[in-house]
C-alpha atoms as a PDB file:
ATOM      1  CA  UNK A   1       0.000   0.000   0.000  1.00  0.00           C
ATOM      2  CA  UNK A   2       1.112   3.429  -0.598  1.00  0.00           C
ATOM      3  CA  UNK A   3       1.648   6.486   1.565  1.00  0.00           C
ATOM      4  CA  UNK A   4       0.367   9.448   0.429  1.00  0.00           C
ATOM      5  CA  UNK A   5       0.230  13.307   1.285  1.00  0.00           C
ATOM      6  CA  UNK A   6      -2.956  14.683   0.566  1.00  0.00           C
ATOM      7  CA  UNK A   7      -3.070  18.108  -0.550  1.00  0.00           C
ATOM      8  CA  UNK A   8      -5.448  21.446  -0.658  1.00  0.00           C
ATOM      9  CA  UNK A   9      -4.379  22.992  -3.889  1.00  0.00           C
ATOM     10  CA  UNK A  10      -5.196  26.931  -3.212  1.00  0.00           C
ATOM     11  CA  UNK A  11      -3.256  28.521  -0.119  1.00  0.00           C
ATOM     12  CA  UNK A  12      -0.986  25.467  -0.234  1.00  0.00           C
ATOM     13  CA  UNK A  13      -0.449  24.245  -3.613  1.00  0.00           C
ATOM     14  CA  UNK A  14      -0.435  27.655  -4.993  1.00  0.00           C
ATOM     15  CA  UNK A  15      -0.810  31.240  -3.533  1.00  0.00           C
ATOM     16  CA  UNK A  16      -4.753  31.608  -2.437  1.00  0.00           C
ATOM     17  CA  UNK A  17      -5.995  34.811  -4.832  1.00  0.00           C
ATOM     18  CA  UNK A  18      -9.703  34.386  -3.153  1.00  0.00           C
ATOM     19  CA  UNK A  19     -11.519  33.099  -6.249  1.00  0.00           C
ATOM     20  CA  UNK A  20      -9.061  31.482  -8.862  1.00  0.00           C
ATOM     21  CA  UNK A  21     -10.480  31.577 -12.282  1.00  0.00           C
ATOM     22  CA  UNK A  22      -7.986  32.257 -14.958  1.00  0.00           C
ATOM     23  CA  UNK A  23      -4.541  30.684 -14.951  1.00  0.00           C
ATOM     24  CA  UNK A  24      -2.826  34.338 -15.089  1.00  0.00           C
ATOM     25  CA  UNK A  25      -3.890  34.210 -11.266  1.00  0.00           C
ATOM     26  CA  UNK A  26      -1.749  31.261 -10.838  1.00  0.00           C
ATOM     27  CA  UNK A  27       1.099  31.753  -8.180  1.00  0.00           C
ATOM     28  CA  UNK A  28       2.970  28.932  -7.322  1.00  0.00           C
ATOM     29  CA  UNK A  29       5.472  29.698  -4.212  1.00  0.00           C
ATOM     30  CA  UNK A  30       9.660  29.593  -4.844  1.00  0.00           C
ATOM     31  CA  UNK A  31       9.904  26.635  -2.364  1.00  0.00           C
ATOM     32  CA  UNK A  32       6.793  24.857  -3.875  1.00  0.00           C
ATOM     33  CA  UNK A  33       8.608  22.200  -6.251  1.00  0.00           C
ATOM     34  CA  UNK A  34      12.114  21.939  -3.777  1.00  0.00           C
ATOM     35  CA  UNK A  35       9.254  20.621  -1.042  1.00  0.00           C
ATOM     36  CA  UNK A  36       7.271  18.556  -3.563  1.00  0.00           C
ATOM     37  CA  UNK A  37      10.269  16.715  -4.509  1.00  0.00           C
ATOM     38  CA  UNK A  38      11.645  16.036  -0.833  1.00  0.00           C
ATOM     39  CA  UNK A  39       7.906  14.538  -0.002  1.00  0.00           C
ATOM     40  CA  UNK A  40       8.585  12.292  -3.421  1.00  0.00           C
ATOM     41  CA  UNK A  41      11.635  11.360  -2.977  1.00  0.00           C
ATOM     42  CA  UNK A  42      10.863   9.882   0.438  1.00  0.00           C
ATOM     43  CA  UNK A  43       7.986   8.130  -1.162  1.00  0.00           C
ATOM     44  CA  UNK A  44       4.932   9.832  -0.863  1.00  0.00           C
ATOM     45  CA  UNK A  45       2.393   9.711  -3.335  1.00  0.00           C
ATOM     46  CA  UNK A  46       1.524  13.775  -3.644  1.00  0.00           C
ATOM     47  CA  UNK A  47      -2.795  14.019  -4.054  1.00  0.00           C
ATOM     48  CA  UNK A  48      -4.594  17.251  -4.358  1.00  0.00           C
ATOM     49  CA  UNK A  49      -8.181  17.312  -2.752  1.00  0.00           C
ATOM     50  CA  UNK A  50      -9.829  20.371  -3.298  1.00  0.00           C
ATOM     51  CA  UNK A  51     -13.299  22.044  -2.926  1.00  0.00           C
ATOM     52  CA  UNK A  52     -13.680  24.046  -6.073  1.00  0.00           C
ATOM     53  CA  UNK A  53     -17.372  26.065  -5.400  1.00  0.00           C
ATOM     54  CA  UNK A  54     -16.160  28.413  -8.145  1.00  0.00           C
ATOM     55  CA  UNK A  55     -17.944  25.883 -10.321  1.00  0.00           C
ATOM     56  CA  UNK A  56     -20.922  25.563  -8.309  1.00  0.00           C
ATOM     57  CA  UNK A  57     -21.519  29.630  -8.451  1.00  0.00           C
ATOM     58  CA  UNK A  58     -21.286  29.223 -12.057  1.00  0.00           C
ATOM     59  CA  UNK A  59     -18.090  31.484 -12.013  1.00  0.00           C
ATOM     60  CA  UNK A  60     -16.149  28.653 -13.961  1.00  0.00           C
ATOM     61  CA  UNK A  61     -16.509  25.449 -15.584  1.00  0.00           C
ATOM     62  CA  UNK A  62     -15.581  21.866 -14.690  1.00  0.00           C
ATOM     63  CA  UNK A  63     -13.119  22.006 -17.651  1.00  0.00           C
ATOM     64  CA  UNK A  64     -11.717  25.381 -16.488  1.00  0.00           C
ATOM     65  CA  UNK A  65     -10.806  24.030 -13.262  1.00  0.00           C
ATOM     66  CA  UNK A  66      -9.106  21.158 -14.776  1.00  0.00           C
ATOM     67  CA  UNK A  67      -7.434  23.428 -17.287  1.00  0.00           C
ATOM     68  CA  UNK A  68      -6.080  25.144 -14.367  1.00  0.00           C
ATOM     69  CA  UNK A  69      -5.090  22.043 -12.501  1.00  0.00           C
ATOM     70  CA  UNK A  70      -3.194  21.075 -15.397  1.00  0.00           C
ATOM     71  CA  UNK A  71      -1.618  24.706 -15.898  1.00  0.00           C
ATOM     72  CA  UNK A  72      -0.115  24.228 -11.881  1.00  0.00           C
ATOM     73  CA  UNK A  73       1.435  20.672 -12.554  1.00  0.00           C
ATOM     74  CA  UNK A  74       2.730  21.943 -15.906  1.00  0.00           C
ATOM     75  CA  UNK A  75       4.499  25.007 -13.966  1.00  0.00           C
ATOM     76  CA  UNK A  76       5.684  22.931 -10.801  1.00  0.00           C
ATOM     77  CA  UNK A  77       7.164  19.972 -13.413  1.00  0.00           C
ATOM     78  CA  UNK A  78       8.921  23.033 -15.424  1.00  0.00           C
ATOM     79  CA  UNK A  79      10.623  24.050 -11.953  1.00  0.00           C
ATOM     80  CA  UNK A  80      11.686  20.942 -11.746  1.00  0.00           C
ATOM     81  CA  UNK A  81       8.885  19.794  -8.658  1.00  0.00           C
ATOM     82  CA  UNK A  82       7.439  15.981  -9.061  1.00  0.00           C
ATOM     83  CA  UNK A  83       3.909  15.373 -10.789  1.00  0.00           C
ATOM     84  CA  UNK A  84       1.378  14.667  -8.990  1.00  0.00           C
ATOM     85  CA  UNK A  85       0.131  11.176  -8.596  1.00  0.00           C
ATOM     86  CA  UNK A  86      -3.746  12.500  -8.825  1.00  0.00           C
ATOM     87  CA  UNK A  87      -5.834  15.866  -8.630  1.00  0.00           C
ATOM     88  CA  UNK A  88      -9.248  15.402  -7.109  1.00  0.00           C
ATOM     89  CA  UNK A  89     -11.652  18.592  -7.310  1.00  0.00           C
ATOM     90  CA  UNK A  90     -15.557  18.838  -5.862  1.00  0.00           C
ATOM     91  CA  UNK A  91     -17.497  21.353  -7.612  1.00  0.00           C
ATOM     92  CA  UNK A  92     -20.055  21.010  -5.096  1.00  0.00           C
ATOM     93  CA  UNK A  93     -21.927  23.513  -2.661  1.00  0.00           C
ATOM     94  CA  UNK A  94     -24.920  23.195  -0.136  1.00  0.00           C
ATOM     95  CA  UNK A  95     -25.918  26.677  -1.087  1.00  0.00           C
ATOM     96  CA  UNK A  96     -25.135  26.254  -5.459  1.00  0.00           C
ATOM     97  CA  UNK A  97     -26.064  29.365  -7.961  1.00  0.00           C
ATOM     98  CA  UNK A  98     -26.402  26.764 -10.286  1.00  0.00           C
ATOM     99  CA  UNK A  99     -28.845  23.324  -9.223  1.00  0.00           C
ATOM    100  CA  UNK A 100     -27.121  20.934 -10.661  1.00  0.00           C
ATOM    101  CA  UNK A 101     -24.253  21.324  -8.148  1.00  0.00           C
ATOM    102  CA  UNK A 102     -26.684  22.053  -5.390  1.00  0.00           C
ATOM    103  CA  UNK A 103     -26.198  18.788  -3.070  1.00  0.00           C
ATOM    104  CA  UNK A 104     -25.071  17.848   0.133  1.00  0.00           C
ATOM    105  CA  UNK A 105     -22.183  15.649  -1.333  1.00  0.00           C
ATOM    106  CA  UNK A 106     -19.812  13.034   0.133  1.00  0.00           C
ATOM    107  CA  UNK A 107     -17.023  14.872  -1.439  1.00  0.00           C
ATOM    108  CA  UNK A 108     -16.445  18.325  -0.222  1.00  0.00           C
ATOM    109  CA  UNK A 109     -14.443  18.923   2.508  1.00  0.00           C
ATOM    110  CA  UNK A 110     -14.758  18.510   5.648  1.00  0.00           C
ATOM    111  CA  UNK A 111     -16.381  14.918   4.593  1.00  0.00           C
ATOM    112  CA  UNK A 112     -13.722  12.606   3.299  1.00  0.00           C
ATOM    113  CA  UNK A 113     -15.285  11.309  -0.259  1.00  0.00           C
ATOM    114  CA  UNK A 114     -12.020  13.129  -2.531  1.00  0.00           C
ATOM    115  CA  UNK A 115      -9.647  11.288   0.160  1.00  0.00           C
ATOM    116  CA  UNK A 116     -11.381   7.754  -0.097  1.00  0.00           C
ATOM    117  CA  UNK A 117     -12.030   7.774  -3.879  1.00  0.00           C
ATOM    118  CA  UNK A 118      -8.224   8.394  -4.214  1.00  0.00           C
ATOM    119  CA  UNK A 119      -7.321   5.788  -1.610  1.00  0.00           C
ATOM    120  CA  UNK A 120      -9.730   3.259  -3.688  1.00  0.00           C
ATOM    121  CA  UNK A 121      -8.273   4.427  -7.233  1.00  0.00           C
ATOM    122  CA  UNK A 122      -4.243   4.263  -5.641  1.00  0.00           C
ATOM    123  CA  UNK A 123      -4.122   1.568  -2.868  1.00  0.00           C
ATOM    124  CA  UNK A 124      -3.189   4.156  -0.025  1.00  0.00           C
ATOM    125  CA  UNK A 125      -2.744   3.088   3.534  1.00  0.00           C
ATOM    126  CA  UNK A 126      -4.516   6.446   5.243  1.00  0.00           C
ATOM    127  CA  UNK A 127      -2.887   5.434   8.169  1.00  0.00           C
ATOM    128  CA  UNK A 128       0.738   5.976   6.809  1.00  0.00           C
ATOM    129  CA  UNK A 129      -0.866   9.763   5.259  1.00  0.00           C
ATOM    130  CA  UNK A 130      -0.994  13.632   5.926  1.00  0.00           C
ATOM    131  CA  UNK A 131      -3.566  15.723   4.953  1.00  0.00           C
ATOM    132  CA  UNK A 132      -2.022  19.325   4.207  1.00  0.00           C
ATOM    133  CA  UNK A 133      -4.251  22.384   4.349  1.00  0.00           C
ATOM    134  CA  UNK A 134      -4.957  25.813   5.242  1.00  0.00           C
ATOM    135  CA  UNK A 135      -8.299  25.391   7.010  1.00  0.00           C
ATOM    136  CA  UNK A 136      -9.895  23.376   9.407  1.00  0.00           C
ATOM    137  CA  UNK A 137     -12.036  21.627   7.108  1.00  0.00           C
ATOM    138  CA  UNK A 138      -9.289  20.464   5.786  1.00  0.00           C
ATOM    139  CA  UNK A 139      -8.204  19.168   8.797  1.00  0.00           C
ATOM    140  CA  UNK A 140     -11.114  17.893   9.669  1.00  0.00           C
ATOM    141  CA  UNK A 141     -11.330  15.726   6.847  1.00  0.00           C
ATOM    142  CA  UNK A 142      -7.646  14.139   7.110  1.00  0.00           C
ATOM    143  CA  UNK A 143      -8.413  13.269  10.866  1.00  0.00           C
ATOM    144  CA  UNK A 144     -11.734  11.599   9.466  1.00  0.00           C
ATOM    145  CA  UNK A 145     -10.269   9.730   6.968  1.00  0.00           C
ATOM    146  CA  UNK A 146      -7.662   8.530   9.259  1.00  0.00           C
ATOM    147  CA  UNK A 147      -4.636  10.546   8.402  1.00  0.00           C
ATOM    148  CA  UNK A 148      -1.947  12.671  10.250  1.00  0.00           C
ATOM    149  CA  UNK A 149      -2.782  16.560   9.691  1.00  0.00           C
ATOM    150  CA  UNK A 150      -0.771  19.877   8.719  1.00  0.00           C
ATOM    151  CA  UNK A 151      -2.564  23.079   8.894  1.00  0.00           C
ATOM    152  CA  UNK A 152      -0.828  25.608   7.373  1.00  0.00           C
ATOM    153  CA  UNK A 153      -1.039  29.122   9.034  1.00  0.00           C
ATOM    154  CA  UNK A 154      -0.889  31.118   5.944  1.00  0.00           C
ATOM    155  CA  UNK A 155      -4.154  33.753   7.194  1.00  0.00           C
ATOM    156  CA  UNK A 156      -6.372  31.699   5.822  1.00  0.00           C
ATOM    157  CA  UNK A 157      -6.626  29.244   8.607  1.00  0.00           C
ATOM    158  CA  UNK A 158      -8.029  32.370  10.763  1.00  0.00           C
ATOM    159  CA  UNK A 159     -10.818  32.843   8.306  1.00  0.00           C
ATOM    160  CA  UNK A 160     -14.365  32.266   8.605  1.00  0.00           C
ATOM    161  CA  UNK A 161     -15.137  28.699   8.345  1.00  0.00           C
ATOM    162  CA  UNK A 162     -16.450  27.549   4.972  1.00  0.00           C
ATOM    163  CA  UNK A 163     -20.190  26.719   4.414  1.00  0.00           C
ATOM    164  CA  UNK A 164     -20.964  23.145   5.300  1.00  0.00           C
ATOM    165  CA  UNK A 165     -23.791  21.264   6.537  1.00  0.00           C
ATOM    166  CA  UNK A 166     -21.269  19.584   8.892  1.00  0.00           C
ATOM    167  CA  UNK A 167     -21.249  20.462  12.458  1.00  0.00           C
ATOM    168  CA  UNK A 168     -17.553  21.945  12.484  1.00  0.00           C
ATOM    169  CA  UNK A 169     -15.667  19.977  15.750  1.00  0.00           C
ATOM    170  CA  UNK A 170     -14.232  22.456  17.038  1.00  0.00           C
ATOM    171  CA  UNK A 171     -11.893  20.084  19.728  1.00  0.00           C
ATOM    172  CA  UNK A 172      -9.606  18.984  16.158  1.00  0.00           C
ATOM    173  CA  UNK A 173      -6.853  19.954  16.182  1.00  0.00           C
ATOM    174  CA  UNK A 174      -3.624  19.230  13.806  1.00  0.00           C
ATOM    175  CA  UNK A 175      -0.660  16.937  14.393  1.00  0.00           C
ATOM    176  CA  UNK A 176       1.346  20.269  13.244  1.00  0.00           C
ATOM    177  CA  UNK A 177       0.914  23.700  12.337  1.00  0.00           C
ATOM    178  CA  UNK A 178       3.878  25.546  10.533  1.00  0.00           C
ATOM    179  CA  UNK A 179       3.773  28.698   7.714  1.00  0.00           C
ATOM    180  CA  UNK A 180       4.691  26.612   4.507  1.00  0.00           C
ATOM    181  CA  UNK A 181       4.756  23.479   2.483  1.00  0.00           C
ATOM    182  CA  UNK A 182       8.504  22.973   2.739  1.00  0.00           C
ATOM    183  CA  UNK A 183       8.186  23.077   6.847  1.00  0.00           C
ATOM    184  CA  UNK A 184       5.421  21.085   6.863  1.00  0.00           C
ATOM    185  CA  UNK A 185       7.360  18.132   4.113  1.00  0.00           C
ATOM    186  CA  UNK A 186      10.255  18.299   6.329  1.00  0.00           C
ATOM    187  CA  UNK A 187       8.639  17.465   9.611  1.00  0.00           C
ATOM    188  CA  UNK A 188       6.348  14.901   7.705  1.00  0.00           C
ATOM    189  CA  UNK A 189       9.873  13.083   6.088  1.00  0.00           C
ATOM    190  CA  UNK A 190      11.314  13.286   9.611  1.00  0.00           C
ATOM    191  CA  UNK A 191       7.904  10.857  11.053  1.00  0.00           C
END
């Protein structure tokens, strides 16, 4: 089985610009492929989970956020950071502009549906995994699915708490809280 670190793709994968909708916004960190690359080489599998509800206010498409997905690998491979081994997106939000992605869903965070579809589709021992993310949801949904957590304190993890239909626990709390991604994949290599 493989070990994996989970990751929340805006405020830790790249630079959180609010609403991301057009790859010009992309802004992926200096240190971004140095800490990819440690957390590969010591054999992590490197997931992104992310809620995407710019799709569910009808802001951008499914396609654009997979455009833009691709766009962040493409620039984090050209810096010479690892691929990743999958990208995972819900488009999903209790309170939708558009119906069709109105839905209390098993996949957006803090519920763990992104996290166990990828450990079904890439034979990942949860157990032996770090969830890495800049809010508590995110949190919340490693510690559900069974993993170790890394919050991130980028300003983000201070904000208002995302709409859910989840009562938000508010007792979780991370294995480890540091500023960056390249803390946080050197005190998850030293585990």
């Amino acid at each position: 089985m493989n070990k994996t670190v989970f990751l929340d793709r805006d405020g830790v994968v790249v630079k959180d610009v609010s609403l991301l909708t057009k790859i010009s916004q992309i802004n992926i960190p200096d240190y971004m492929p140095n800490a990819l690359a440690k957390l590969k080489k010591a054999g992590y599998k490197l997931i992104i989970v992310s809620n995407q509800a710019v799709v569910a206010r009808g802001l951008i498409s499914k396609k654009d956020v997979e455009n833009i997905n691709s766009e962040i690998e493409r620039r984090i491979v050209a810096l010479g950071g690892p691929a990743f081994d999958g990208i995972y997106f819900c488009p999903h939000h209790p309170n939708a502009t558009l119906p069709e992605y109105r839905q209390e869903c098993n996949c957006r965070k803090p519920r763990v549906g992104m996290l166990i579809q990828a450990t079904e589709e890439h034979n990942i021992d949860l157990s032996l995994s770090f969830m890495i993310g800049d809010r508590i949801t995110d949190i919340i949904a490693g510690k559900n699915a069974g993993c170790k957590t890394v919050l991130l304190e980028t300003g983000m993890h201070k904000a208002e708490t995302i709409v859910t239909v989840d009562k938000i626990d508010e007792k979780i709390k991370p294995d480890f809280k540091c500023e960056n991604l390249l803390t946080a994949a050197e005190w998850i290599i030293k585990q």
